[in-house]
Protein backbone atom coordinates (compact mmCIF):
# COMPACT_ATOMS: atom_id res chain seq x y z
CA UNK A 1 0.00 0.00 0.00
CA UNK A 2 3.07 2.40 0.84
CA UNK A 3 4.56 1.76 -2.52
CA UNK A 4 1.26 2.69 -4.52
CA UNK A 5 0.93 5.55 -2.65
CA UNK A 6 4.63 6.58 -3.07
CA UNK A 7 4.77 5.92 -7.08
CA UNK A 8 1.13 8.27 -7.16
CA UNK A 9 2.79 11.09 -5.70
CA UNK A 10 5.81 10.52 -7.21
CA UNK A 11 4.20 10.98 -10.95
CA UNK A 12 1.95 13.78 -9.74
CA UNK A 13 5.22 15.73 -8.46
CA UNK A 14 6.75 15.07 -11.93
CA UNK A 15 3.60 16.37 -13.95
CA UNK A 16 3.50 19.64 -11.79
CA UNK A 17 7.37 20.43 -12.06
CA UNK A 18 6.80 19.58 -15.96
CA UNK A 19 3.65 21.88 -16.54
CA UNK A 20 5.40 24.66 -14.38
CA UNK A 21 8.72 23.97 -16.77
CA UNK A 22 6.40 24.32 -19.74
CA UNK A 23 4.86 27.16 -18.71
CA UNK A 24 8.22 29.28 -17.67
CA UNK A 25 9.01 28.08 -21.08
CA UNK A 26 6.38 29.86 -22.50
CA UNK A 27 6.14 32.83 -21.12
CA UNK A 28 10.12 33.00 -22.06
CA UNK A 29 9.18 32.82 -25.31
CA UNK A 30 6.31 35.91 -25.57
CA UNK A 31 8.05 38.51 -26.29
CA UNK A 32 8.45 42.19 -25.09
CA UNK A 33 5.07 42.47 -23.78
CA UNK A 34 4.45 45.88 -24.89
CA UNK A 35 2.70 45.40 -27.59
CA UNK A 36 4.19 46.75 -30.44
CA UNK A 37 6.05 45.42 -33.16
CA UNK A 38 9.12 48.21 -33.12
CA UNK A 39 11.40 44.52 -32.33
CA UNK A 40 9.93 42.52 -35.42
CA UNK A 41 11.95 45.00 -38.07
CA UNK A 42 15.32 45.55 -37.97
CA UNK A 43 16.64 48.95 -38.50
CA UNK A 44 18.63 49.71 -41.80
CA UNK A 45 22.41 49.40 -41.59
CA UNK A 46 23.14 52.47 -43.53
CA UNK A 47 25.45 54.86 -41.13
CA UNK A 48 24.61 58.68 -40.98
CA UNK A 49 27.02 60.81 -43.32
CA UNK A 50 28.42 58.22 -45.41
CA UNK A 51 27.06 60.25 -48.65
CA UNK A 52 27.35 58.09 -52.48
CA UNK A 53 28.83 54.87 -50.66
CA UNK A 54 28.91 53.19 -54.05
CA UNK A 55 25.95 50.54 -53.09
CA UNK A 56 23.68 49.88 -50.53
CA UNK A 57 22.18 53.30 -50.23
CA UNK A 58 22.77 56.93 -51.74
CA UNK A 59 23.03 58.66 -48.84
CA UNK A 60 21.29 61.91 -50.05
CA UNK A 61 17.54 60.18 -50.17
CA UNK A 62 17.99 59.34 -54.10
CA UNK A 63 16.63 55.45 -53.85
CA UNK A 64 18.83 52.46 -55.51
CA UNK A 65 15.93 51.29 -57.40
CA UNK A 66 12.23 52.26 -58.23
CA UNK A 67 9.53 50.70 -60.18
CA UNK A 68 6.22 50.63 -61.74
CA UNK A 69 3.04 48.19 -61.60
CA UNK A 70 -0.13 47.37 -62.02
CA UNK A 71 -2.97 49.47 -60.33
CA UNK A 72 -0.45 52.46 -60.21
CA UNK A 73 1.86 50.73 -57.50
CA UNK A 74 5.31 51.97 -56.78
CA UNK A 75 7.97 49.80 -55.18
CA UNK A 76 10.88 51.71 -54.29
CA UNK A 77 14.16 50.71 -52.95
CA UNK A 78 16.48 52.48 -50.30
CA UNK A 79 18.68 50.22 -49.05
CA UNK A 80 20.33 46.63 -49.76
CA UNK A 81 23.06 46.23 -47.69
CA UNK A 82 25.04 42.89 -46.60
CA UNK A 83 25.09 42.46 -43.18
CA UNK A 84 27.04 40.54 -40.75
CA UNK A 85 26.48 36.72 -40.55
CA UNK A 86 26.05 36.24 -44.13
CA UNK A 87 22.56 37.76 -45.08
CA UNK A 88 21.22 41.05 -47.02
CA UNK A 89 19.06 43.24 -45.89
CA UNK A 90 16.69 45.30 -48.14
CA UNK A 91 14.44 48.45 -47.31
CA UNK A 92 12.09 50.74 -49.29
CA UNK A 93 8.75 51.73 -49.36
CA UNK A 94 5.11 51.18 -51.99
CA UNK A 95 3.08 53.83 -52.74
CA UNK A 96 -0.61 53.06 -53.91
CA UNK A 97 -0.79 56.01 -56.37
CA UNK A 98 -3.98 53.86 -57.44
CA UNK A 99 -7.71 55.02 -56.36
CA UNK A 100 -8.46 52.40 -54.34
CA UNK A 101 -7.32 50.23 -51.38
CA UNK A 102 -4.45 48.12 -52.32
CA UNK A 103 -4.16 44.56 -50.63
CA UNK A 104 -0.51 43.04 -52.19
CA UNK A 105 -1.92 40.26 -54.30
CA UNK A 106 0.81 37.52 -54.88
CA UNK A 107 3.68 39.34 -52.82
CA UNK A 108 3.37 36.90 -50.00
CA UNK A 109 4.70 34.45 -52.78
CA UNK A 110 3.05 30.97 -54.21
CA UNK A 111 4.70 28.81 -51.96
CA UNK A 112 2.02 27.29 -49.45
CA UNK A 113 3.44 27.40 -46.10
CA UNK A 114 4.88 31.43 -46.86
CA UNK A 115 1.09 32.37 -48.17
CA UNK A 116 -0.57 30.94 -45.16
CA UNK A 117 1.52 32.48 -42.35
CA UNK A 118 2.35 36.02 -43.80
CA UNK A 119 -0.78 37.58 -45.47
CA UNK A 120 -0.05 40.99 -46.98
CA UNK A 121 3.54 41.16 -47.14
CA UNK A 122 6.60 41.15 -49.17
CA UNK A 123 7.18 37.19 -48.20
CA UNK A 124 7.39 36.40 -52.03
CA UNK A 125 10.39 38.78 -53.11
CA UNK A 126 13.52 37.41 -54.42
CA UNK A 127 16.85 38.37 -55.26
CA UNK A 128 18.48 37.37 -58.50
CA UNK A 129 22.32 36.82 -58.79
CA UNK A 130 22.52 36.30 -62.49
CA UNK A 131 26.48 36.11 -62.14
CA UNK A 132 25.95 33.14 -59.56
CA UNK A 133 22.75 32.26 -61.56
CA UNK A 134 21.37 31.92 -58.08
CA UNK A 135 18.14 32.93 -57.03
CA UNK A 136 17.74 33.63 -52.97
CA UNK A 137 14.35 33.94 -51.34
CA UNK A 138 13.17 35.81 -48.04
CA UNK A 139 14.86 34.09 -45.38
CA UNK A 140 12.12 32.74 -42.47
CA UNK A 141 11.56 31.71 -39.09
CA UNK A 142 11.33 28.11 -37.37
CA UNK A 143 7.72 28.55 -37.83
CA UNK A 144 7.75 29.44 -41.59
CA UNK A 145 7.31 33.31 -40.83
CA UNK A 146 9.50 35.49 -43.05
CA UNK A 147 11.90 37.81 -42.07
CA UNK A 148 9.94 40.48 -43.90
CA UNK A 149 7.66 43.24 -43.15
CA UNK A 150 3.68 42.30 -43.31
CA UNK A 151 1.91 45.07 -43.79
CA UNK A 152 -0.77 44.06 -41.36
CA UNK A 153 -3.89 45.87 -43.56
CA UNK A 154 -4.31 46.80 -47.15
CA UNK A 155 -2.24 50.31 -48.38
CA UNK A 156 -5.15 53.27 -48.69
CA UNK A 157 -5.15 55.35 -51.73
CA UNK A 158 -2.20 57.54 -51.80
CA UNK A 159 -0.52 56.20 -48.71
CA UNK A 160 2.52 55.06 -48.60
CA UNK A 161 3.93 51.93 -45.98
CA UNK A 162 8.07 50.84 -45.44
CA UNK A 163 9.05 47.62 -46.09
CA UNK A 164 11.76 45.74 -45.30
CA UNK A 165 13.25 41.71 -46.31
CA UNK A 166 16.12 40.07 -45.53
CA UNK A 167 18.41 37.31 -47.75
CA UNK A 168 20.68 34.66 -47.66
CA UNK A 169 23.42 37.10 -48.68
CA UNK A 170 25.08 36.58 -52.52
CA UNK A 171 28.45 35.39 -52.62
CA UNK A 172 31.41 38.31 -52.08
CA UNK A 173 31.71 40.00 -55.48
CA UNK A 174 28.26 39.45 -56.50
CA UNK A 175 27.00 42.91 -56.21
CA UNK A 176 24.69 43.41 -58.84
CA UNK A 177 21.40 41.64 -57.93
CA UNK A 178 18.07 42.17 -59.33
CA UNK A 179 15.27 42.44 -56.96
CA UNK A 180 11.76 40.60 -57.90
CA UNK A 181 8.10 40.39 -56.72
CA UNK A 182 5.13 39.23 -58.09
CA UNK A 183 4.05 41.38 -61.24
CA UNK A 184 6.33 44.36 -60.64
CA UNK A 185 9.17 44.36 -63.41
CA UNK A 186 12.70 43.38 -61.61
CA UNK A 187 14.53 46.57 -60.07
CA UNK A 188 18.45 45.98 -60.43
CA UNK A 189 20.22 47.55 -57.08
CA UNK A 190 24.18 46.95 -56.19
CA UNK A 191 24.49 45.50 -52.75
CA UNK A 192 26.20 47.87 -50.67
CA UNK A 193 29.11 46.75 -47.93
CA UNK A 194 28.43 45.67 -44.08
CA UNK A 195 26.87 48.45 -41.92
């Protein structure tokens, strides 16, 4: 009778210290608990001052890059800079110059598990190495988020939203990259050095 008694506690004591350890766990893994998203987007690696830097950003708020779509969509590009531990990171902004609400359809990319998990945003960009004739999509997460902005709602008429996504990085040398997504025509940038 001691025994049973013993082995019952003994199991109970190890599901309590496991849901506690699960829990801990969890709450570890929430975040900054302030609600906003200011963590989620990394800020651009282009240093203050450095003027023409050949690449990676003008420095006098002239873009790399700008294009032209459909429904009167602008994609512009500020930045694309490599960055430390082998991965590029590239910034702009779209402008819906159109007349009506503007939702991204097809940047969030064909690919199932990207479309499911990051509605409205730039998950389906890619960057082109046609020296390396390599082709390098939006890195992601564990859990199949990209490391891209999401826009959260649909662009309003004449407003304008920034945008970032971030690469496996080209190899050194490969500079010249063309940057793709969906039915916007390709905008080639020159990768600028590590911020």
């Amino acid at each position: 009778m001691n025994l049973r008694r013993t082995t019952g506690l003994r199991r109970s004591l190890t599901a309590v210290a496991l849901s506690a350890g699960l829990m801990l766990a969890g709450a570890g893994c929430g975040g900054g608990g302030d609600g906003g998203d200011d963590a989620k987007e990394p800020r651009p690696s282009r240093t203050e001052g450095s003027g023409g830097d050949g690449g990676g950003g003008t420095g006098d708020g002239e873009p790399l890059a700008e294009v032209r779509g459909g429904d009167d969509i602008t994609l512009t590009i500020d930045a694309a800079r490599r960055e430390t531990g082998g991965f590029v990171t590239v910034t702009g902004k779209v402008t819906n110059g159109g007349g009506k609400v503007w939702v991204a359809p097809g940047w969030e990319g064909k690919e199932s598990e990207l479309a499911l998990r990051n509605k409205l945003s730039v998950a389906g960009a890619k960057l082109v190495d046609k020296k390396g004739k390599k082709r390098y999509l939006v890195l992601r997460d564990t859990e199949g988020r990209c490391l891209c902005t999401s826009f959260g709602q649909p662009i309003q008429a004449g407003k304008s939203k920034t945008w970032y996504a971030q690469f496996p990085a080209p190899p050194e040398g490969n500079d010249k990259v063309e940057f793709q997504i969906a039915d916007m025509p390709p905008a080639g940038v020159t990768l600028g050095g590590e911020g």
